[in-house]
N, C-alpha and C. Protein backbone atom coordinates (compact mmCIF):
# COMPACT_ATOMS: atom_id res chain seq x y z
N UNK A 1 17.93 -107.57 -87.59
CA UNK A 1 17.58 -107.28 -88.97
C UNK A 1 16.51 -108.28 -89.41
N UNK A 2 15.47 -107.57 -89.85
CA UNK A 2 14.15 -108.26 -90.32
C UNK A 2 14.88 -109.15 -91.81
N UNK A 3 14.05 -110.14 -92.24
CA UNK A 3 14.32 -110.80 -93.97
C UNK A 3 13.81 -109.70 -94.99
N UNK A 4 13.27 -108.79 -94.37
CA UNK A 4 12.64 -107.70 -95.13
C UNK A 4 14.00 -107.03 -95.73
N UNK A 5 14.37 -106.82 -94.42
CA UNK A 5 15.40 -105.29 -94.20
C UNK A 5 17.21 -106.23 -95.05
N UNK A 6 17.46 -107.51 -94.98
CA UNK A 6 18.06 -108.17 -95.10
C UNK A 6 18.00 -108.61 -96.88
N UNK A 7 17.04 -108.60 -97.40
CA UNK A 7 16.63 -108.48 -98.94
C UNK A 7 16.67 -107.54 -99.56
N UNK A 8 16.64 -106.23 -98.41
CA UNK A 8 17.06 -104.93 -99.36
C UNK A 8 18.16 -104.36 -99.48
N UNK A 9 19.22 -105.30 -98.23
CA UNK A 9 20.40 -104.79 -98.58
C UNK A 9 21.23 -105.26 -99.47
N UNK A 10 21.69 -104.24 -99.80
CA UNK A 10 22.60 -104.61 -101.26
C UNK A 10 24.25 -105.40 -101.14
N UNK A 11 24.26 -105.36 -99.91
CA UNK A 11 25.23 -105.97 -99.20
C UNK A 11 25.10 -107.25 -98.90
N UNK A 12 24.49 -108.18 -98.69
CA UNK A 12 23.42 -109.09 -98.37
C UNK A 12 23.61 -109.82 -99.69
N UNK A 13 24.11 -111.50 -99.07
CA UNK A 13 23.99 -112.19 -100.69
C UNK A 13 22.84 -112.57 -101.47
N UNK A 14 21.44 -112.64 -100.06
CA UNK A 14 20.31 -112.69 -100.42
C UNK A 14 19.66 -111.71 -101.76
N UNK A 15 20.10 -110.63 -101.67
CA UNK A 15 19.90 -109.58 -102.31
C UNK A 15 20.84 -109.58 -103.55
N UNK A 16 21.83 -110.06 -103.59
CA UNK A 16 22.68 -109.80 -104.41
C UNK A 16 22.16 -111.35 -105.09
N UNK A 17 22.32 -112.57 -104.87
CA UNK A 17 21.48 -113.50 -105.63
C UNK A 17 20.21 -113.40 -106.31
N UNK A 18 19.33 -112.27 -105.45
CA UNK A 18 17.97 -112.07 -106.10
C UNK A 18 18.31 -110.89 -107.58
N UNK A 19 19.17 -110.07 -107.13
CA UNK A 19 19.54 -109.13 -108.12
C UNK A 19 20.03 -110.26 -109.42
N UNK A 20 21.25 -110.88 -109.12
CA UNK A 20 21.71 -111.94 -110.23
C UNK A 20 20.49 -112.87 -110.95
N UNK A 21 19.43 -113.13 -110.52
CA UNK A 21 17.94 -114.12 -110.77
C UNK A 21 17.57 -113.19 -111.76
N UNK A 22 17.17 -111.88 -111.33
CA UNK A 22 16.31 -111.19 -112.12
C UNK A 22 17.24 -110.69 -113.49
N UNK A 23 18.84 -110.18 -113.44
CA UNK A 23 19.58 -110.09 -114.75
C UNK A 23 19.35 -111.28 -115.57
N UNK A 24 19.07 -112.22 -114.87
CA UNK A 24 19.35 -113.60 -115.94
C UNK A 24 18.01 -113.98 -116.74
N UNK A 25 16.97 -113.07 -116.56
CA UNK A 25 15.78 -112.97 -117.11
C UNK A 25 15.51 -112.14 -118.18
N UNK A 26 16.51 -111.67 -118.32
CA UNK A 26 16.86 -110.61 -119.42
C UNK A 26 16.82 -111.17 -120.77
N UNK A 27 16.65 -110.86 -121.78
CA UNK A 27 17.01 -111.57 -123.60
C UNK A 27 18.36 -110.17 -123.85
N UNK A 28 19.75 -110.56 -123.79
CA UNK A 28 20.19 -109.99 -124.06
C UNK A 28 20.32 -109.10 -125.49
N UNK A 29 19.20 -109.67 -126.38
CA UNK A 29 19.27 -108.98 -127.97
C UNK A 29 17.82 -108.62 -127.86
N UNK A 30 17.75 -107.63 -126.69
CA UNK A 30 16.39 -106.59 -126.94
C UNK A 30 17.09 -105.15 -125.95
N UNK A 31 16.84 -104.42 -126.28
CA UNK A 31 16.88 -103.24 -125.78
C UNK A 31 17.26 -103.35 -124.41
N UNK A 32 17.52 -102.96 -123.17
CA UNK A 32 17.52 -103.28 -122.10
C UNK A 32 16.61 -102.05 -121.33
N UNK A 33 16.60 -100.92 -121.80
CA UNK A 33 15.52 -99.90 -120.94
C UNK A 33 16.60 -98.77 -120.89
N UNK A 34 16.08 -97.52 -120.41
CA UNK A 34 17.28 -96.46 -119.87
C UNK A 34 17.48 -96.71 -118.57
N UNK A 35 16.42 -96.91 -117.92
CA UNK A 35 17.01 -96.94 -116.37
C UNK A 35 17.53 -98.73 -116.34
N UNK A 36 17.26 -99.60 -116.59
CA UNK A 36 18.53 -100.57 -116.72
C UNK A 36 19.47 -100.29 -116.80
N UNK A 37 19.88 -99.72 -118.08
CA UNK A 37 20.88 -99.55 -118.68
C UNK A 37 21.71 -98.73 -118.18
N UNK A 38 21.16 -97.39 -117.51
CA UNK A 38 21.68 -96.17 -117.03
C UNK A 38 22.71 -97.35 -115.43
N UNK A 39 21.60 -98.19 -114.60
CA UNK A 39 21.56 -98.44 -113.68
C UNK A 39 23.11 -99.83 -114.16
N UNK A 40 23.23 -100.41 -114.70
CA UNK A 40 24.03 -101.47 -114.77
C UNK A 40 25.55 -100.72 -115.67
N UNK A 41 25.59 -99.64 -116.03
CA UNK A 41 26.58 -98.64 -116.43
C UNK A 41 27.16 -98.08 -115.40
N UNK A 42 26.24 -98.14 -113.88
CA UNK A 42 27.58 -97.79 -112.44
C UNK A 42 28.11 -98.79 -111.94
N UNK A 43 27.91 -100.30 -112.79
CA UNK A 43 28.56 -101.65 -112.39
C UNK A 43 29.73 -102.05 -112.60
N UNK A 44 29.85 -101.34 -114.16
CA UNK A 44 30.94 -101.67 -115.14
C UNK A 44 31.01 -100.80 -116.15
N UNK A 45 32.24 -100.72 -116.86
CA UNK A 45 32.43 -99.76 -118.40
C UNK A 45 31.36 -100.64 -119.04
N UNK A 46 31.12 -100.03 -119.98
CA UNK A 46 30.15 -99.91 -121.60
C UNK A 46 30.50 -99.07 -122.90
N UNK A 47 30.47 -100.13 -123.29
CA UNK A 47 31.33 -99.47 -124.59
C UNK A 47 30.24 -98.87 -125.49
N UNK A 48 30.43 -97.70 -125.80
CA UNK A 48 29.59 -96.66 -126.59
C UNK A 48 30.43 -96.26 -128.79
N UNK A 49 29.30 -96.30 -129.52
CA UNK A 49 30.15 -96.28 -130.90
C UNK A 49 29.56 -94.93 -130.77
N UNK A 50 30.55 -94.17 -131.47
CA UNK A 50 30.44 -92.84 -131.14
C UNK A 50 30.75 -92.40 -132.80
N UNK A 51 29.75 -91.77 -133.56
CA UNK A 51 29.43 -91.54 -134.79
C UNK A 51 29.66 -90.24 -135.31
N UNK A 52 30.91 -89.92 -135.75
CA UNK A 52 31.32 -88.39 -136.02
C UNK A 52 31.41 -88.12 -137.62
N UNK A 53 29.71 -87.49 -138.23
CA UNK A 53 30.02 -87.28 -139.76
C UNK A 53 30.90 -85.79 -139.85
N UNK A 54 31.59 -85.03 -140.46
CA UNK A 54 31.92 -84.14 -140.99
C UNK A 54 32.14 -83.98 -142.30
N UNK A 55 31.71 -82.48 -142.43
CA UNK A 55 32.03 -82.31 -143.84
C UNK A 55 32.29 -80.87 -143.80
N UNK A 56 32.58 -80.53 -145.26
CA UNK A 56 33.23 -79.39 -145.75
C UNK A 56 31.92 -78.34 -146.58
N UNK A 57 31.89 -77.04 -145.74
CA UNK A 57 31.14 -76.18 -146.03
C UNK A 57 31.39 -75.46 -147.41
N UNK A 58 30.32 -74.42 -148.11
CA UNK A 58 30.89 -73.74 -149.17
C UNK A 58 31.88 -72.83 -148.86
N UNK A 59 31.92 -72.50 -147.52
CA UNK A 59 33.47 -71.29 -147.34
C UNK A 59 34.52 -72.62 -147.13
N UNK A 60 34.93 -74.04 -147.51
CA UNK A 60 35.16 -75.12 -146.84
C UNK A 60 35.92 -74.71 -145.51
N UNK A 61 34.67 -74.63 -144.67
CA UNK A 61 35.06 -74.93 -143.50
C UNK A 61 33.96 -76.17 -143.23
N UNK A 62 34.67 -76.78 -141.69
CA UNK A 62 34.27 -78.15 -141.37
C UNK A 62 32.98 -78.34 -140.65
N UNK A 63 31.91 -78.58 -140.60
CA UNK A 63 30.62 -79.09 -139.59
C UNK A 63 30.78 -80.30 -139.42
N UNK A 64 29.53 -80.50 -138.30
CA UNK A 64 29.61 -81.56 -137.75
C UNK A 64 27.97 -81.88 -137.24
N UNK A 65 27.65 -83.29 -137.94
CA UNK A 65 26.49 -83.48 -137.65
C UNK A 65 26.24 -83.69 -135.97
N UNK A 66 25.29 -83.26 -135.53
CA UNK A 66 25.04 -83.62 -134.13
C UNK A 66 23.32 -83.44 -134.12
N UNK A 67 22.98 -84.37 -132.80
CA UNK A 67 21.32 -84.56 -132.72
C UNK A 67 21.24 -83.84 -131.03
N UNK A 68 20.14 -83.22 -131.02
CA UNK A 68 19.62 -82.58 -129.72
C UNK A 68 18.67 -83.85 -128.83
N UNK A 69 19.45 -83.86 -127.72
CA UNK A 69 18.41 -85.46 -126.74
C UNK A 69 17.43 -85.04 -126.77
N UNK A 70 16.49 -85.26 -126.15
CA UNK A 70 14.93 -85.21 -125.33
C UNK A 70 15.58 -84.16 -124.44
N UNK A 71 14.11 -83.33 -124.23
CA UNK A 71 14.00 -82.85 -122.80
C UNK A 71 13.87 -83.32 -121.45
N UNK A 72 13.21 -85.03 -121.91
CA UNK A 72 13.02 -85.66 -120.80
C UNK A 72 14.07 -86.69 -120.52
N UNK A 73 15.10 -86.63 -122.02
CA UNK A 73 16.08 -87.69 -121.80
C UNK A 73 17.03 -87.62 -120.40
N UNK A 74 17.54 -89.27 -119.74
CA UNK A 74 18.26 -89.06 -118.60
C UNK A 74 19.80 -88.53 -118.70
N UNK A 75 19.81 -88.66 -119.64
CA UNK A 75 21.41 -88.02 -119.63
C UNK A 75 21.53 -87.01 -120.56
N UNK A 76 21.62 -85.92 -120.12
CA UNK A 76 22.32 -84.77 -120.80
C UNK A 76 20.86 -84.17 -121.67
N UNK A 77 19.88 -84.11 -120.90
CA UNK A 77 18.87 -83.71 -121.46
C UNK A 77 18.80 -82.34 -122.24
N UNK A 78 17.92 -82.44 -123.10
CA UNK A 78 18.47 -80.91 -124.19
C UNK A 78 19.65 -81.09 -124.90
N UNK A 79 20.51 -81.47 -124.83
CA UNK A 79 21.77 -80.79 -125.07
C UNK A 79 22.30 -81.87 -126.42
N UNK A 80 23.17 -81.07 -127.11
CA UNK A 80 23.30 -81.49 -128.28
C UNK A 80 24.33 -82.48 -128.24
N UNK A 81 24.91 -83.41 -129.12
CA UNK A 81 26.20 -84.40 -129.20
C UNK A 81 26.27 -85.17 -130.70
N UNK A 82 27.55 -85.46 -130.96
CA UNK A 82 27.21 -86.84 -131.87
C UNK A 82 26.63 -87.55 -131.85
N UNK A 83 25.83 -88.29 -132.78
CA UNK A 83 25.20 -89.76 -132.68
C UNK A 83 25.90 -90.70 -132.14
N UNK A 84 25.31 -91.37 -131.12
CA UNK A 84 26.10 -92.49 -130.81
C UNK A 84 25.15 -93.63 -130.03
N UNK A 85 25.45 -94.92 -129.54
CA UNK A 85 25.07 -95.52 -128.94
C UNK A 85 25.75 -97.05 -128.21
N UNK A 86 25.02 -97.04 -127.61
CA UNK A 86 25.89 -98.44 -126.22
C UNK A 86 25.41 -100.03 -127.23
N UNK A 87 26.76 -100.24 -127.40
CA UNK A 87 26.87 -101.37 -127.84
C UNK A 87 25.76 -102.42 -127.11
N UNK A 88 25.16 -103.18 -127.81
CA UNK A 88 24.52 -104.52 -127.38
C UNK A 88 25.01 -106.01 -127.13
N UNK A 89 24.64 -106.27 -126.50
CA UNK A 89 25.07 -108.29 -126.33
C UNK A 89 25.63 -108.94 -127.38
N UNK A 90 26.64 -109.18 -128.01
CA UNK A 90 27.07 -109.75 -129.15
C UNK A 90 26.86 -108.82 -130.10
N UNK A 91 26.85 -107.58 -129.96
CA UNK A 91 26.70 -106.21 -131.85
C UNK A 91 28.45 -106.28 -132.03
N UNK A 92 28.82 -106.36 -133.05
CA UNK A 92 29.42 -105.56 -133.63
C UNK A 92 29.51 -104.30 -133.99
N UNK A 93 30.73 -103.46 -134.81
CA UNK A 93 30.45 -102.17 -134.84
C UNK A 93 29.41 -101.66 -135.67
N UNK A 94 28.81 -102.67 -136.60
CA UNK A 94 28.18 -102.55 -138.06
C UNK A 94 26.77 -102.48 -137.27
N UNK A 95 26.32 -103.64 -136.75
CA UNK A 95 25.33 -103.71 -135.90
C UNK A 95 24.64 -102.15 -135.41
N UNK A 96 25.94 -101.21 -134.80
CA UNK A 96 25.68 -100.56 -134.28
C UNK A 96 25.61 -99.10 -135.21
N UNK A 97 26.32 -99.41 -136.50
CA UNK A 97 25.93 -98.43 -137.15
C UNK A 97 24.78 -98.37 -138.06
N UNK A 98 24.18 -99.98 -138.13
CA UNK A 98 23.07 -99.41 -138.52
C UNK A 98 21.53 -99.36 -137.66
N UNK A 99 21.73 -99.25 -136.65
CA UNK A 99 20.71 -98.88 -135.81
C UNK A 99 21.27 -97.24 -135.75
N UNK A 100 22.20 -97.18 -135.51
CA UNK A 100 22.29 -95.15 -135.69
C UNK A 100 21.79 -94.79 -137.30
N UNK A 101 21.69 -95.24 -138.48
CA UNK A 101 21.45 -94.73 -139.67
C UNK A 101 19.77 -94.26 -139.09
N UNK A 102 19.68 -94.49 -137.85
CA UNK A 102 17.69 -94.06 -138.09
C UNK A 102 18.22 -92.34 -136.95
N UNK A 103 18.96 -92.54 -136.16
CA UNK A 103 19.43 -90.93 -135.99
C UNK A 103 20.42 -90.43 -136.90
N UNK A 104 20.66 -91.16 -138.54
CA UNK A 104 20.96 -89.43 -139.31
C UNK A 104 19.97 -89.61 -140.11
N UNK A 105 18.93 -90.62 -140.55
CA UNK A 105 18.26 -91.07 -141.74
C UNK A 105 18.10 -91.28 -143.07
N UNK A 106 19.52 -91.61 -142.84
CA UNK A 106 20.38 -92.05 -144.37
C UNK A 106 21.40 -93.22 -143.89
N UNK A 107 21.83 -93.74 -144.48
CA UNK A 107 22.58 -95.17 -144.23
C UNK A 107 23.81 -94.37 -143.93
N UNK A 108 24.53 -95.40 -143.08
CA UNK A 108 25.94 -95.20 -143.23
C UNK A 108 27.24 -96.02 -143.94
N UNK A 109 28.25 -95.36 -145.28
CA UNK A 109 28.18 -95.90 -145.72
C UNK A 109 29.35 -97.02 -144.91
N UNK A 110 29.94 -98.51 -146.24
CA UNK A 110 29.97 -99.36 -145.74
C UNK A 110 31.13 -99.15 -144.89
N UNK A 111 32.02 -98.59 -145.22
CA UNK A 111 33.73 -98.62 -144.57
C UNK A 111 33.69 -97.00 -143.78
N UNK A 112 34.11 -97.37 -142.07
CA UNK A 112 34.47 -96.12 -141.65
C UNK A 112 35.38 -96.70 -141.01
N UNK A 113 35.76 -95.27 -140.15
CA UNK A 113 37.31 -95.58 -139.71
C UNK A 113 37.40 -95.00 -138.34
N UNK A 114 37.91 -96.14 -137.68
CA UNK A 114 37.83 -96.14 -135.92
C UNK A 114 39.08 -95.35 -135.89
N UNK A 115 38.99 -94.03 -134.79
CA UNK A 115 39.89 -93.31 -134.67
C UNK A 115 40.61 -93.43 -133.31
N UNK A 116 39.54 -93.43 -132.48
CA UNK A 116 40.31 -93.58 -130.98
C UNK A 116 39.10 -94.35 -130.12
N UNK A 117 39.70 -94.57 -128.98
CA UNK A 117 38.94 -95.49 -127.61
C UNK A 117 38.97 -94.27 -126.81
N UNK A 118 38.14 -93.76 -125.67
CA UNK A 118 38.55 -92.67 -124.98
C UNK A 118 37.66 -93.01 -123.63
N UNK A 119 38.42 -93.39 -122.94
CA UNK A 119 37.23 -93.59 -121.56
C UNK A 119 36.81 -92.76 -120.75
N UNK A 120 35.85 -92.38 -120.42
CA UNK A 120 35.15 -91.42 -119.95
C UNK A 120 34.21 -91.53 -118.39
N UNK A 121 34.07 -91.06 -117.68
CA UNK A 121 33.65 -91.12 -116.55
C UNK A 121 31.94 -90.15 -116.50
N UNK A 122 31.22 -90.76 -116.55
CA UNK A 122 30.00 -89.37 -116.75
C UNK A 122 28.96 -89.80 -115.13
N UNK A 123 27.92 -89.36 -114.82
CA UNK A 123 27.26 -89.54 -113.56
C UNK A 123 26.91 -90.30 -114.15
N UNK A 124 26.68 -91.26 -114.92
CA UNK A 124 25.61 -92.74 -115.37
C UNK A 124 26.83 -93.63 -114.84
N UNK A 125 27.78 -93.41 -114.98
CA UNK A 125 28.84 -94.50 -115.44
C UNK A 125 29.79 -94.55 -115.91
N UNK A 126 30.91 -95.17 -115.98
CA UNK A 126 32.05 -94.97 -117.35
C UNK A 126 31.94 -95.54 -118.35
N UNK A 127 32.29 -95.23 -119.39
CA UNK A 127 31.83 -94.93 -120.81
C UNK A 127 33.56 -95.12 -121.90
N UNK A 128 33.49 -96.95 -122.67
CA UNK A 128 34.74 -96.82 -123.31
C UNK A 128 34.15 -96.20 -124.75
N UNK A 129 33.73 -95.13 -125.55
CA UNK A 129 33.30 -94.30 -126.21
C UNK A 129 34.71 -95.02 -127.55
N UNK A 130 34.27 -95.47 -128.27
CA UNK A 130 34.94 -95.71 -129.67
C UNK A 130 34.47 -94.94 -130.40
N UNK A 131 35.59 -93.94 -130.72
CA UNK A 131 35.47 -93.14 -131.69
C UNK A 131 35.04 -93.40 -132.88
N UNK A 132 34.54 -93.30 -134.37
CA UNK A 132 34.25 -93.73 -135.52
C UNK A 132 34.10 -92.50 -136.73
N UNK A 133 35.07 -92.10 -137.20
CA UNK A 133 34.81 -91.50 -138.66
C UNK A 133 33.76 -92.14 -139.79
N UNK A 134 32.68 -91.49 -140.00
CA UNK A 134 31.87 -92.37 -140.24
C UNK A 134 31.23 -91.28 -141.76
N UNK A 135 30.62 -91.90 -142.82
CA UNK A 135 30.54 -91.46 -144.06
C UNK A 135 28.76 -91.65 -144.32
N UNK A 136 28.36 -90.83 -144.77
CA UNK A 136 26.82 -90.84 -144.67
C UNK A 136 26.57 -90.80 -146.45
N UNK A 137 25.43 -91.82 -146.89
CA UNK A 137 24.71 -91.97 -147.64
C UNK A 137 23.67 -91.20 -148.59
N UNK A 138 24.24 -89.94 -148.72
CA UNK A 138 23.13 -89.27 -148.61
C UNK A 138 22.97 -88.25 -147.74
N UNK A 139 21.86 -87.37 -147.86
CA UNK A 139 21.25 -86.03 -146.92
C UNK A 139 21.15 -86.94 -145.58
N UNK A 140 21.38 -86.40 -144.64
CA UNK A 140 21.02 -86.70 -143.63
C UNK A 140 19.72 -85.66 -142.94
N UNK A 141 19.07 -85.96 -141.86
CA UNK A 141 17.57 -85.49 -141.75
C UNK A 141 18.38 -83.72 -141.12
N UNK A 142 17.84 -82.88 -140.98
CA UNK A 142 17.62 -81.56 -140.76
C UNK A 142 16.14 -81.20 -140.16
N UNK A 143 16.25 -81.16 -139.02
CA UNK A 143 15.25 -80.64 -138.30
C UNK A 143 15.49 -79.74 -136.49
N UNK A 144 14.78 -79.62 -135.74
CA UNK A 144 15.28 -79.01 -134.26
C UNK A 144 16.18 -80.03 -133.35
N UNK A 145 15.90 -80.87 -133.74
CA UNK A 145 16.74 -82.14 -133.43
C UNK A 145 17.94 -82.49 -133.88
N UNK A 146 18.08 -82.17 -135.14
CA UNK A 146 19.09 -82.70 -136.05
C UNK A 146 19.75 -81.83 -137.04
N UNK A 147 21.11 -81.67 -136.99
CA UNK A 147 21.39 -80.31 -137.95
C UNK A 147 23.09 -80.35 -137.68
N UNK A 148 23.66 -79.68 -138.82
CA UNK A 148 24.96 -79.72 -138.88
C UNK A 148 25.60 -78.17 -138.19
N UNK A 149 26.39 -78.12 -137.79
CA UNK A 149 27.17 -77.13 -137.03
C UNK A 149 28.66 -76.93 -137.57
N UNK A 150 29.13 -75.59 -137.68
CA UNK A 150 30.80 -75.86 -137.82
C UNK A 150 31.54 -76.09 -136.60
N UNK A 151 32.44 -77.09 -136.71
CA UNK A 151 33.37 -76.97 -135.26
C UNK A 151 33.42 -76.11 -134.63
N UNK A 152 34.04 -74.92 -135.43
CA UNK A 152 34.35 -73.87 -134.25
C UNK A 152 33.23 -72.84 -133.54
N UNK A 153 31.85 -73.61 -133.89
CA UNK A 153 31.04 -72.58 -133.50
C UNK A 153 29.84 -73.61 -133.21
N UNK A 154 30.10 -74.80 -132.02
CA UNK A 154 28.66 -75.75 -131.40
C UNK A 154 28.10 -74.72 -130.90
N UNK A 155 26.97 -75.79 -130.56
CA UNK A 155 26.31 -74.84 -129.67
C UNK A 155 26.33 -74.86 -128.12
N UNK A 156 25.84 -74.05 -127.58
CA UNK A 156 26.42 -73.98 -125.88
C UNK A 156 26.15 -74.90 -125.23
N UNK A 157 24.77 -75.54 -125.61
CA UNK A 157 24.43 -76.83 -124.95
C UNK A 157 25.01 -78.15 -125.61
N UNK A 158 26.19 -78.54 -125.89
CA UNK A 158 26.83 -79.52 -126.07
C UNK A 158 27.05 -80.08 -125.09
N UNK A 159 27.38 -81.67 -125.39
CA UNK A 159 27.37 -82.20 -124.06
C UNK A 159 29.15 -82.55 -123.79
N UNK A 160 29.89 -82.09 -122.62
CA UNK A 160 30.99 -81.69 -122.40
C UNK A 160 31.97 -82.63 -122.98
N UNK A 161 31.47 -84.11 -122.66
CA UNK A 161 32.67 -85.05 -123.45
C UNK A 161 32.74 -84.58 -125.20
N UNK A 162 31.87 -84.25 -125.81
CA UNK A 162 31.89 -84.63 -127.28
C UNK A 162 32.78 -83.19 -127.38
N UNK A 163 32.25 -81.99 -126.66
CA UNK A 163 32.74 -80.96 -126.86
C UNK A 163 34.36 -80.98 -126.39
N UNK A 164 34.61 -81.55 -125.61
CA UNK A 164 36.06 -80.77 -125.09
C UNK A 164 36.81 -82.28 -125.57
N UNK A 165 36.30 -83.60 -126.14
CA UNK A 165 36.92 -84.14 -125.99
C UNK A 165 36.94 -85.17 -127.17
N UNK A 166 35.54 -85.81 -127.44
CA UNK A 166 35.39 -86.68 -128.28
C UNK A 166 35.43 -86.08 -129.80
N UNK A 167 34.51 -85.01 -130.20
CA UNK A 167 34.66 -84.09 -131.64
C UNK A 167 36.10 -83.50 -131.68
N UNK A 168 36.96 -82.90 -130.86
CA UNK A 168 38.21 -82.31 -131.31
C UNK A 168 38.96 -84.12 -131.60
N UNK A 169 39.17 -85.18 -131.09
CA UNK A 169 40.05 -86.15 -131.50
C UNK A 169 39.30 -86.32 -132.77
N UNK A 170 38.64 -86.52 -132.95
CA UNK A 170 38.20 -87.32 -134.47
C UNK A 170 38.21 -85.77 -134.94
N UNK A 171 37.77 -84.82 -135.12
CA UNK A 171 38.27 -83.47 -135.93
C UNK A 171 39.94 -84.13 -136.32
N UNK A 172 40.36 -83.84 -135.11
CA UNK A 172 41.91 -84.24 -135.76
C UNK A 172 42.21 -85.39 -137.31
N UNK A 173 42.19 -86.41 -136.61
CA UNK A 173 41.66 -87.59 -137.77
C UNK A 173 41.27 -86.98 -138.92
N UNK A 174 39.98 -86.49 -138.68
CA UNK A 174 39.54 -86.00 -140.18
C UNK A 174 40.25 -84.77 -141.21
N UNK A 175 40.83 -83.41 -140.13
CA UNK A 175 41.87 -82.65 -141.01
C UNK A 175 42.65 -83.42 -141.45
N UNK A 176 43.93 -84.49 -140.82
CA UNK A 176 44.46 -85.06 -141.56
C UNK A 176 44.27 -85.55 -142.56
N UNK A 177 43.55 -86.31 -142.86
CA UNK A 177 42.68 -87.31 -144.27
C UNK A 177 42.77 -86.22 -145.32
N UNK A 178 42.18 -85.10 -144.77
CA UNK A 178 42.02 -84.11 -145.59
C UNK A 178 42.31 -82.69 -145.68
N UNK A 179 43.69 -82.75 -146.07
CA UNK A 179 44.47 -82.13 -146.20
C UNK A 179 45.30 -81.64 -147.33
């Protein structure tokens, strides 16, 4: 085995020290990238705040805000979900809700309410997804991207956790409250 062939294995402490050099070059309070991020999410769980507004229609039945990814996004491209996002280096939950107030574009207001933890397994990685009943400020944006739905009628391109798993627990939560 060449030092070549010996640096690229990932097996190899050489490699695994050079890998540890280059994480430690990181500023943990900047963004980290998607393919970082995607890439250090098959290392370990990552905890995701997972942002579920609902409300009550004029027939009061229930919607649910959700945003459509990129076409070019790496995970779950197209396809619709709750707002949510991967916790950062030292964020709190607040932290993290107000970097999501720019995907509904209205603040969120101050007090919401953590419903469940739900761990999840997706091809990036596993995913500890904290649920969050969460109360919006205001209109939130409406566009091809962004738009409210009733529960019982997402759309087909949902992305399977929110659909079969993450929107029905916090649905729950929320009929109760309001009832």
């Amino acid at each position: 085995m060449t030092k070549y062939d010996e640096a690229m294995d990932p097996t190899s402490d050489q490699y695994r020290e050079k890998v540890a050099e280059l994480l430690g070059r990181i500023d943990p309070t900047k963004p980290a990238g998607t393919a970082l991020c995607d890439a250090i999410m098959r290392l370990w769980p990552t905890p995701a705040f997972e942002a579920m507004a609902f409300r009550l229609n004029t027939n009061n039945g229930i919607e649910i805000y959700l945003r459509r990814r990129a076409m070019d996004d790496t995970a779950y491209p197209g396809e619709w979900h709750a707002p949510g996002s991967l916790y950062r280096h030292g964020e709190q939950d607040r932290d993290v809700a107000n970097r999501l107030e720019k995907e509904f574009g209205v603040p969120i207001k101050k007090s919401f309410k953590f419903v469940s933890k739900e761990i999840t397994s997706e091809a990036r990685g596993s995913v500890h997804s904290m649920i969050f009943l969460v109360q919006l400020d205001g209109n939130p944006r409406i566009d091809d991207r962004h738009n409210w739905f009733p529960v019982n009628s997402l759309p087909e391109v949902t992305v399977d956790i929110h659909r079969e798993l993450l929107i029905p627990t916090a649905l729950m939560v929320y009929r109760h409250r309001h009832q």
